[in-house]
C-alpha atoms as a PDB file:
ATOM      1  CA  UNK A   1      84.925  64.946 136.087  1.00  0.00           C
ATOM      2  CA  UNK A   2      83.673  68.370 136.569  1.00  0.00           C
ATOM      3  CA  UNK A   3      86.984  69.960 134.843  1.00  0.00           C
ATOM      4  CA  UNK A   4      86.261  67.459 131.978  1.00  0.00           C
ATOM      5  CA  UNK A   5      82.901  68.857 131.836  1.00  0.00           C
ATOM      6  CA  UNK A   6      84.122  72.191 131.950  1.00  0.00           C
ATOM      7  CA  UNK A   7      86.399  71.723 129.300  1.00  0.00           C
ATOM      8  CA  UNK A   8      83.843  70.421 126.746  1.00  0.00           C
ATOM      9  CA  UNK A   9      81.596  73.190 127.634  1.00  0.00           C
ATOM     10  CA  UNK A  10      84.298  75.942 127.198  1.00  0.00           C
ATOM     11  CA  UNK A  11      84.889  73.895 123.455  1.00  0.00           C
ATOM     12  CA  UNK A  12      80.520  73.813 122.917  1.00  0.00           C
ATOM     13  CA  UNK A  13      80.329  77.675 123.558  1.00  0.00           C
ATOM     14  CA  UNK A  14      84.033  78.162 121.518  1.00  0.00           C
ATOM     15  CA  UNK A  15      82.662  76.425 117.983  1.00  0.00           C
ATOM     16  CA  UNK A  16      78.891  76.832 117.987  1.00  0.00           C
ATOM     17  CA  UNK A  17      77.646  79.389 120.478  1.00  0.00           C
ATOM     18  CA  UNK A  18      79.876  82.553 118.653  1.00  0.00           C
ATOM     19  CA  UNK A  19      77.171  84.629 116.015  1.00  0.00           C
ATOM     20  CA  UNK A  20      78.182  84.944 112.702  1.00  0.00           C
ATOM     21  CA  UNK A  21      80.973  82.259 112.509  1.00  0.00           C
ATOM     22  CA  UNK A  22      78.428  79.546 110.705  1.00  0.00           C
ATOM     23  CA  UNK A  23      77.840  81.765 107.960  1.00  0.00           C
ATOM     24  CA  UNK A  24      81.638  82.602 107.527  1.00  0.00           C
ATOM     25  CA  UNK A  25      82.215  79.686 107.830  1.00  0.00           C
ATOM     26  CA  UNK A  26      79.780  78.040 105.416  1.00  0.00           C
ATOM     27  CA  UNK A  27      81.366  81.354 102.910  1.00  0.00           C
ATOM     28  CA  UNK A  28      84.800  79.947 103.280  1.00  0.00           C
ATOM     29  CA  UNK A  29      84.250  76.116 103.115  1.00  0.00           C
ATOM     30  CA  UNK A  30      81.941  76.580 100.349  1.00  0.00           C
ATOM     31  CA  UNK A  31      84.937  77.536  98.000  1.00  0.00           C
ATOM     32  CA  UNK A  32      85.922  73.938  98.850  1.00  0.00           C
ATOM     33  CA  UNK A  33      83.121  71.291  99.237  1.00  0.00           C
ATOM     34  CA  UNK A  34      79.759  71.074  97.674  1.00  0.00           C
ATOM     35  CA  UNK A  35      76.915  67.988  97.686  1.00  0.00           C
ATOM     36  CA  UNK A  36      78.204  65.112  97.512  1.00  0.00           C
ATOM     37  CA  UNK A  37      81.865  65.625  98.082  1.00  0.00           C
ATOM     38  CA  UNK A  38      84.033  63.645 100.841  1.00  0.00           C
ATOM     39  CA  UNK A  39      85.443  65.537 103.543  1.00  0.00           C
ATOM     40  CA  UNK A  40      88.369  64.372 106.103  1.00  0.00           C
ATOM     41  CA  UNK A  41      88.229  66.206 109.933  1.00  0.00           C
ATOM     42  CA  UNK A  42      91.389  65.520 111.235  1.00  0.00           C
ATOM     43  CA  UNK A  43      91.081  66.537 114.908  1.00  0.00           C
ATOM     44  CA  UNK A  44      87.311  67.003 114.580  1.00  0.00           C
ATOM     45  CA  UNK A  45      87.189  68.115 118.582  1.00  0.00           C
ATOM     46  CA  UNK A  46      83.109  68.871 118.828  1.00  0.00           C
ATOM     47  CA  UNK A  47      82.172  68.355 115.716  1.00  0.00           C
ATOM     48  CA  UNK A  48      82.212  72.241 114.258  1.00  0.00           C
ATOM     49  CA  UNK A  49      83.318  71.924 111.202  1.00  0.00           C
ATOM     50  CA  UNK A  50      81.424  68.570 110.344  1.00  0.00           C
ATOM     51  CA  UNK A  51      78.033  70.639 111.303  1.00  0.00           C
ATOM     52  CA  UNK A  52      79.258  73.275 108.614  1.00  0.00           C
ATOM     53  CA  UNK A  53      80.397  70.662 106.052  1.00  0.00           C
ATOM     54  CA  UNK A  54      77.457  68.742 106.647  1.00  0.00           C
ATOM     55  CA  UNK A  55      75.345  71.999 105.676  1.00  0.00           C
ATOM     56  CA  UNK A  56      77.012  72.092 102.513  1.00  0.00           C
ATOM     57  CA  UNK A  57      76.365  68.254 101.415  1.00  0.00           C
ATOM     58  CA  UNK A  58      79.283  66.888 102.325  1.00  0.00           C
ATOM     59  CA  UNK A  59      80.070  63.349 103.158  1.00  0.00           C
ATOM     60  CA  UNK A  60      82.476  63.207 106.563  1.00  0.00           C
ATOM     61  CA  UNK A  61      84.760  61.006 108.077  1.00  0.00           C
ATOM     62  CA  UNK A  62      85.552  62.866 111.277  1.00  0.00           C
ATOM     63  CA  UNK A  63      88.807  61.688 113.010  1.00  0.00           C
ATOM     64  CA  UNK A  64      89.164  62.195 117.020  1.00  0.00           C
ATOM     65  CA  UNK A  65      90.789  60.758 119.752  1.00  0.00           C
ATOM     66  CA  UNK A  66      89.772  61.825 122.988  1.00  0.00           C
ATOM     67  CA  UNK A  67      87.142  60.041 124.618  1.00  0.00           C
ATOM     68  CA  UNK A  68      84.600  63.437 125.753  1.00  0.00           C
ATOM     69  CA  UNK A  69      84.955  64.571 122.082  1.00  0.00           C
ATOM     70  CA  UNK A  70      83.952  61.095 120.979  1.00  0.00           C
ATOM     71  CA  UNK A  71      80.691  61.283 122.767  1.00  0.00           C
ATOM     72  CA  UNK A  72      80.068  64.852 121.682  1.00  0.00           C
ATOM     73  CA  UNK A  73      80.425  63.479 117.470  1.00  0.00           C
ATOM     74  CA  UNK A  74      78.206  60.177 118.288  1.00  0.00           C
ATOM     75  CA  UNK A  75      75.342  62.465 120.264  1.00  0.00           C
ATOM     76  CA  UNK A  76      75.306  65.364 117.345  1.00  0.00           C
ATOM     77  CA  UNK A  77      76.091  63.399 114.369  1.00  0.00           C
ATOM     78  CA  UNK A  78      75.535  59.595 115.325  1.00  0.00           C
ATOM     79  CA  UNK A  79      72.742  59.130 113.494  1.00  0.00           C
ATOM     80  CA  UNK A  80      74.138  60.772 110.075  1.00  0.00           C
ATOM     81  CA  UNK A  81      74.906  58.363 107.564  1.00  0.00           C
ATOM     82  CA  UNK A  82      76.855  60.629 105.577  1.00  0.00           C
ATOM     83  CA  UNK A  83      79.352  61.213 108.874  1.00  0.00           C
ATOM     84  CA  UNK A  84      81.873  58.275 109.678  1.00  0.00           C
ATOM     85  CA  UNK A  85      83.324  58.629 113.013  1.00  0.00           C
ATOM     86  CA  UNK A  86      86.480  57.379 113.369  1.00  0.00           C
ATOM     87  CA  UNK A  87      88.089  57.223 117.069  1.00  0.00           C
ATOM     88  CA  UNK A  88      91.370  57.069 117.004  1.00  0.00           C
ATOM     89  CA  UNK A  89      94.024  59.363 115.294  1.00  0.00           C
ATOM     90  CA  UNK A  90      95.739  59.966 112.129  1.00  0.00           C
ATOM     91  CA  UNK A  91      99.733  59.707 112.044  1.00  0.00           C
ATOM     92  CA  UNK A  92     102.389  58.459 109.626  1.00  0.00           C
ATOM     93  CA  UNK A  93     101.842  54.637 110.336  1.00  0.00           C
ATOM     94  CA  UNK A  94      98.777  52.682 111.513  1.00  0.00           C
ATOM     95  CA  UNK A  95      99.431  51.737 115.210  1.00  0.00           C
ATOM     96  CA  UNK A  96      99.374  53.128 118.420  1.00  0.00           C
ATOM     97  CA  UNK A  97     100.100  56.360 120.283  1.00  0.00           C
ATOM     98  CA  UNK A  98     100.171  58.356 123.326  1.00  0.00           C
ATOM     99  CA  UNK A  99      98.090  61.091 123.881  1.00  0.00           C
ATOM    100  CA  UNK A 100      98.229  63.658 126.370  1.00  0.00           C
ATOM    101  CA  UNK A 101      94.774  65.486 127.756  1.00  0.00           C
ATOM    102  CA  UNK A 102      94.022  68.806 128.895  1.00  0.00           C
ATOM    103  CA  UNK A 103      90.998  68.419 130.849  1.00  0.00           C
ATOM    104  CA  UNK A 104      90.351  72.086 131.268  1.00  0.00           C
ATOM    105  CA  UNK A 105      91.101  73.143 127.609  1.00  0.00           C
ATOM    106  CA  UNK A 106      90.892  69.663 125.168  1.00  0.00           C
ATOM    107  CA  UNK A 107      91.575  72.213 122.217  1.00  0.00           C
ATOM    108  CA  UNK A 108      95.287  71.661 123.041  1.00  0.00           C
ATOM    109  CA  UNK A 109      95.422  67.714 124.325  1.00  0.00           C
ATOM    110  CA  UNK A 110      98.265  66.729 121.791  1.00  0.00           C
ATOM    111  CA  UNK A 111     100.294  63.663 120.831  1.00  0.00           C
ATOM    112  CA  UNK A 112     103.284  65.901 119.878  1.00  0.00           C
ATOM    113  CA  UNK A 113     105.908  66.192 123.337  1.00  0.00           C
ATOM    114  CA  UNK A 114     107.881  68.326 121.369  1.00  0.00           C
ATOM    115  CA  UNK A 115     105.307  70.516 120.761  1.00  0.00           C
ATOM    116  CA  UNK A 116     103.583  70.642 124.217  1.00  0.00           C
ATOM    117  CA  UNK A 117     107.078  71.488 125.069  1.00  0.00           C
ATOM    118  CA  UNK A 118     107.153  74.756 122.419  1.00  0.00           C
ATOM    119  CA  UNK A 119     103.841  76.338 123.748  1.00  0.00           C
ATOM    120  CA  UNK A 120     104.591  76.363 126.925  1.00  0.00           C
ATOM    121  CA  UNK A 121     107.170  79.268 126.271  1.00  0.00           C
ATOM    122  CA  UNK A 122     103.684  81.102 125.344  1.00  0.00           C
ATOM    123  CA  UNK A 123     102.448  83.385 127.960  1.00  0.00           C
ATOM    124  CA  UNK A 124      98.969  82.500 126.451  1.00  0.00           C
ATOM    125  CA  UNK A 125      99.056  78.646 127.475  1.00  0.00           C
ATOM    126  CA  UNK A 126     100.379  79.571 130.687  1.00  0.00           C
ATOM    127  CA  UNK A 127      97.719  78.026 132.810  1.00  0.00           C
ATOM    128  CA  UNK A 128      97.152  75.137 130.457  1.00  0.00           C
ATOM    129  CA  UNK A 129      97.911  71.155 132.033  1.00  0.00           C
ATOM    130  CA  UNK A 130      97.825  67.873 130.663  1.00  0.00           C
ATOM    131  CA  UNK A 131      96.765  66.382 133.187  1.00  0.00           C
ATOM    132  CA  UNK A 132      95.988  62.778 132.010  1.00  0.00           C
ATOM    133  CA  UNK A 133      97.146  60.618 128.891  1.00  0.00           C
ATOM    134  CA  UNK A 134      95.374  58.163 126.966  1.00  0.00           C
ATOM    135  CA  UNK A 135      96.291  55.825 124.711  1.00  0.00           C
ATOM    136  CA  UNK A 136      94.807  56.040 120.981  1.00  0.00           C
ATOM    137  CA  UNK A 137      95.092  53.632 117.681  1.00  0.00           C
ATOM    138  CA  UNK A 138      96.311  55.477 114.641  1.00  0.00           C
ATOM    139  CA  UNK A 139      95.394  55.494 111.072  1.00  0.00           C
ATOM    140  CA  UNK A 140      97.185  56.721 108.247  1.00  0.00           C
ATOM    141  CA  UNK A 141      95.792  59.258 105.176  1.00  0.00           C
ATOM    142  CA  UNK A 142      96.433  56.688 103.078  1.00  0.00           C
ATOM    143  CA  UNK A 143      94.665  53.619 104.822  1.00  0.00           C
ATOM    144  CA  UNK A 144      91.485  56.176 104.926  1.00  0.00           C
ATOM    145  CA  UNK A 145      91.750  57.249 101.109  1.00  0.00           C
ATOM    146  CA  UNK A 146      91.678  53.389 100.769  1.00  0.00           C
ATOM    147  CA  UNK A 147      88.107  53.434 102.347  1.00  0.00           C
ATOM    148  CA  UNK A 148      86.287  56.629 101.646  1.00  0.00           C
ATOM    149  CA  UNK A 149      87.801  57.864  98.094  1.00  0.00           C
ATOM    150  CA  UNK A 150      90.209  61.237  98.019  1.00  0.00           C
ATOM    151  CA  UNK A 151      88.514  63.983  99.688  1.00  0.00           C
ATOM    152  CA  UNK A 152      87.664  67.208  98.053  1.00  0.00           C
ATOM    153  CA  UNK A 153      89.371  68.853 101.473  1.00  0.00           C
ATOM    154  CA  UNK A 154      91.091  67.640 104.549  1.00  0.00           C
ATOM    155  CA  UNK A 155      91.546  69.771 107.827  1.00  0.00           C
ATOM    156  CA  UNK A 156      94.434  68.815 109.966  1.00  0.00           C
ATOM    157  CA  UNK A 157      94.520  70.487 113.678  1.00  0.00           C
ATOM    158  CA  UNK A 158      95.848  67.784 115.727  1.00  0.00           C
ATOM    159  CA  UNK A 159      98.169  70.588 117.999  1.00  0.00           C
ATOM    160  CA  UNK A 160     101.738  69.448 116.806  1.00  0.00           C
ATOM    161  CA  UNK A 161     100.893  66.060 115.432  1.00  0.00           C
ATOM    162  CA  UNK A 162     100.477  68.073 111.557  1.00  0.00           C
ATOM    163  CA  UNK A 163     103.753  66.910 110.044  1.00  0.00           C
ATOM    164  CA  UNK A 164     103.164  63.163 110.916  1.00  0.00           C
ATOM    165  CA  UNK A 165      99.867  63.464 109.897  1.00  0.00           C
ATOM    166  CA  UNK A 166     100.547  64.374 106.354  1.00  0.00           C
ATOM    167  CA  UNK A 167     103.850  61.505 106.714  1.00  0.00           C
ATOM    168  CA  UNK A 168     100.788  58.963 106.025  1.00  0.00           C
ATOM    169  CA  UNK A 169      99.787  60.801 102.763  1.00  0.00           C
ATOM    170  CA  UNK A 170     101.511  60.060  99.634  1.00  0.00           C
ATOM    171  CA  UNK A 171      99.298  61.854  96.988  1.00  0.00           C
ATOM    172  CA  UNK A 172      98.053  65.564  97.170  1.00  0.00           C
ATOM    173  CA  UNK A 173      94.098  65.896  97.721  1.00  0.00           C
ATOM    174  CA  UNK A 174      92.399  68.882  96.096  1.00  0.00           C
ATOM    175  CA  UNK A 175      92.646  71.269  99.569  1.00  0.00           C
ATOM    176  CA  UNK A 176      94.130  71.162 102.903  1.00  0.00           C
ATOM    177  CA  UNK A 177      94.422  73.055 106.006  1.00  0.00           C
ATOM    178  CA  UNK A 178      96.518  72.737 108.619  1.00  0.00           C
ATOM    179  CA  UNK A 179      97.118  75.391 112.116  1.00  0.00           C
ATOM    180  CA  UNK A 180      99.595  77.925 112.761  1.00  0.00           C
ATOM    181  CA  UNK A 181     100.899  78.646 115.631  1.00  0.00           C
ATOM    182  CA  UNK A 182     103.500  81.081 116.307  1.00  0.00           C
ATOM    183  CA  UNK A 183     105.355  79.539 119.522  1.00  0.00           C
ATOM    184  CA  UNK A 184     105.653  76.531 117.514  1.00  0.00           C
ATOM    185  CA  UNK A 185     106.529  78.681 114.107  1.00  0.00           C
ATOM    186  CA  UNK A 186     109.612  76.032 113.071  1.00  0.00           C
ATOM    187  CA  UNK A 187     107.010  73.036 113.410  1.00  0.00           C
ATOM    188  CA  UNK A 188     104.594  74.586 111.271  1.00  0.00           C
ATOM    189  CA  UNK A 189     107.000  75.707 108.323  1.00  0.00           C
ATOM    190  CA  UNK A 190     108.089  72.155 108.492  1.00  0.00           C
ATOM    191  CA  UNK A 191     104.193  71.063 107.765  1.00  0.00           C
ATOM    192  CA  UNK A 192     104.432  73.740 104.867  1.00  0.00           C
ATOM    193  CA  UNK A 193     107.273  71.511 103.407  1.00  0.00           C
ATOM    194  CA  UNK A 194     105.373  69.124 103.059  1.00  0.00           C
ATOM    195  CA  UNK A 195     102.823  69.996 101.464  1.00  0.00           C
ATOM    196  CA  UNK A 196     104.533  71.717  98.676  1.00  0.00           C
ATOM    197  CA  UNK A 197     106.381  68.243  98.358  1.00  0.00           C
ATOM    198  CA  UNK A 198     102.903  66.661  97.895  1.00  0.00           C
ATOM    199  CA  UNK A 199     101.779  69.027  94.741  1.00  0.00           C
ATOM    200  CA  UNK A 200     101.598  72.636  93.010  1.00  0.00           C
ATOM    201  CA  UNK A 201      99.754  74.297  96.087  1.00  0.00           C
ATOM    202  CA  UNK A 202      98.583  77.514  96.433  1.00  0.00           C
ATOM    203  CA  UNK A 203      98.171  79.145 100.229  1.00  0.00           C
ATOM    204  CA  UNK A 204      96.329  81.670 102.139  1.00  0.00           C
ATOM    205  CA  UNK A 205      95.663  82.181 105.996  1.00  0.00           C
ATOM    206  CA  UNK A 206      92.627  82.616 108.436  1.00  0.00           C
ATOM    207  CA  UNK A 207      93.638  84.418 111.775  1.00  0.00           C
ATOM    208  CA  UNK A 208      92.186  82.275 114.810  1.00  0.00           C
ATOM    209  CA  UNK A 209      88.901  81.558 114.186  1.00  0.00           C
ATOM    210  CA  UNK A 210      87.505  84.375 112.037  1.00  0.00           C
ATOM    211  CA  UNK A 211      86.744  82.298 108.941  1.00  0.00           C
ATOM    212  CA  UNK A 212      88.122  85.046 106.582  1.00  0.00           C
ATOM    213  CA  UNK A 213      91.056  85.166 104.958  1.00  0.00           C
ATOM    214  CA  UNK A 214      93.771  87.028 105.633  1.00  0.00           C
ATOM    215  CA  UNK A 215      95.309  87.981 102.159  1.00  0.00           C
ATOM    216  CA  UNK A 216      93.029  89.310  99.429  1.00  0.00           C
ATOM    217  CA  UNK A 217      94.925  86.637  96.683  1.00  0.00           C
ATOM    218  CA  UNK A 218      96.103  83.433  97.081  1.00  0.00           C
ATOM    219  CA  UNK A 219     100.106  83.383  97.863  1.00  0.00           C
ATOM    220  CA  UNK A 220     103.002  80.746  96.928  1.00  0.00           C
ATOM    221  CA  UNK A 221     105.031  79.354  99.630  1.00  0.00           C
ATOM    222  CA  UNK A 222     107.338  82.030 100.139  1.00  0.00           C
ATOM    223  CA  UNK A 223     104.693  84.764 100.183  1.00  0.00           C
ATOM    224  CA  UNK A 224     103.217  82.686 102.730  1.00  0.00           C
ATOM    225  CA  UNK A 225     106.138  82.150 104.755  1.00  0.00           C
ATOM    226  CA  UNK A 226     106.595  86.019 104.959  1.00  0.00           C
ATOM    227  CA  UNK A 227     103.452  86.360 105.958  1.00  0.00           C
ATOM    228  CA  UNK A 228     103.401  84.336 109.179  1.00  0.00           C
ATOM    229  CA  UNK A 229     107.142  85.637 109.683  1.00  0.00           C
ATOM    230  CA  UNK A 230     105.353  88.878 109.914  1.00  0.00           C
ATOM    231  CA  UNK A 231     102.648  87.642 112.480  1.00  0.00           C
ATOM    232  CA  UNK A 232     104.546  85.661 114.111  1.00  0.00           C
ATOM    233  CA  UNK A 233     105.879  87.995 116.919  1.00  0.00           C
ATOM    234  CA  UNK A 234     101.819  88.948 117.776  1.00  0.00           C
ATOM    235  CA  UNK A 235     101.832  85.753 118.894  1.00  0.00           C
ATOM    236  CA  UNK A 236      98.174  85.004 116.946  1.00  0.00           C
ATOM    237  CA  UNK A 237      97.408  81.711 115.589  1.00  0.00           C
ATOM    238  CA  UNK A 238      94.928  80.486 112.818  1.00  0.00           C
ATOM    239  CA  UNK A 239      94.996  77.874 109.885  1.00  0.00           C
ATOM    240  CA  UNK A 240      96.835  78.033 106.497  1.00  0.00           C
ATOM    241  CA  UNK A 241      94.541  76.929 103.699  1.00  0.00           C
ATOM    242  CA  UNK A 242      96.442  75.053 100.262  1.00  0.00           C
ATOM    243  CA  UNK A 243      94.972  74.762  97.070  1.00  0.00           C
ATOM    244  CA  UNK A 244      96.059  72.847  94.110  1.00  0.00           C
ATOM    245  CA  UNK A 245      97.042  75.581  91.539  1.00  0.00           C
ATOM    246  CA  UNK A 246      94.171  75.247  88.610  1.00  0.00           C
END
């Protein structure tokens, strides 16, 4: 229990206790969402982007598994009648799944073995464990399109699970983002597939959590892939963000 705590603590101080990022942030998903617009957090951990969203007028459906997280969303934004909160997970088919918790760090609790298995390589998630497992019911893109109309922007950080997230999509949405992470490089050009397979994207890329972009202009797919080619061996993560091309 007290590693649990520790963990959601470490997440608390990680997504709203660092100065500055809630104004980048609100910069950067401003060029996406505005009043009124429908939002999907896929992997919405804490809650950090819904706060930012939120700010903006967006309408959220927030998508989480894990049980501490879960608690975190109803205490912050339970009361919101413009935020759905949806436990469970997002995958290529409705059902069930597996998950896998890290008490101590519940950034990284993942449904993906094949990608647990890739970051461990990573000197950086050396003293990560998952510890514990849970079972979760999944929903699909699609089913949730069904409910809450095509959202102006999706996020997808669900530590592996990206490519059978988007599996459960079968019509591009306005904007995306999904993580990168360079020990699991393969896995996350095989996300980028699929997303150009959904529409005419555009891309660009936001280091870790800095909230700025990388590039000064957005890229096509191959600009992008050199890009995170080129990062990869500094071993630093972030999100790639896609655009439909105007």
């Amino acid at each position: 229990m007290l590693l649990r705590a520790y963990g959601i603590a470490r997440s608390l101080v990680m997504y709203y206790g660092v100065p500055g990022k809630h104004r980048r942030a609100m910069r950067l998903y401003g060029q996406f969402l505005g009043a009124g617009d429908v939002a999907f957090d896929i992997g919405a951990h804490v809650g950090g982007r819904v706060r930012v969203w939120r700010r903006l007028g967006a309408r959220v459906v927030a998508v989480e598994p894990q049980p501490d997280c879960l608690r975190v969303l109803r205490l912050f934004f339970g009361r919101d009648r413009d935020v759905v909160i949806v436990p469970g997970a997002a995958g290529a088919k409705p059902g069930k799944a597996r998950l896998a918790l890290s008490s101590a760090t519940p950034t990284v609790s993942s449904m993906s073995p094949g990608w647990i298995e890739s970051v461990t390589a990573d000197s950086s998630f050396a003293r990560v464990r998952w510890d514990r497992s849970a079972e979760v019911e999944v929903t699909t893109l699609d089913d949730l399109i069904a409910v809450h109309g095509v959202p102006a922007f999706c996020k997808i950080d669900v530590e592996g699970f990206e490519a059978d997230v988007l599996a459960g999509l079968s019509q591009p949405v306005p904007a995306l983002s999904f993580e990168y992470i360079p020990s699991a490089h393969d896995a996350s050009l095989e996300v980028l597939r699929i997303v150009e397979e959904l529409g005419a994207y555009e891309y660009n890329y936001s280091p870790v959590e800095t909230m700025r972009f990388a590039a000064p202009r957005w890229l096509d797919a191959s600009e992008l892939r050199r890009q995170l080619e080129r990062i990869r061996p500094r071993g630093r993560s972030g999100d790639v963000y896609a655009r439909l091309r105007g």
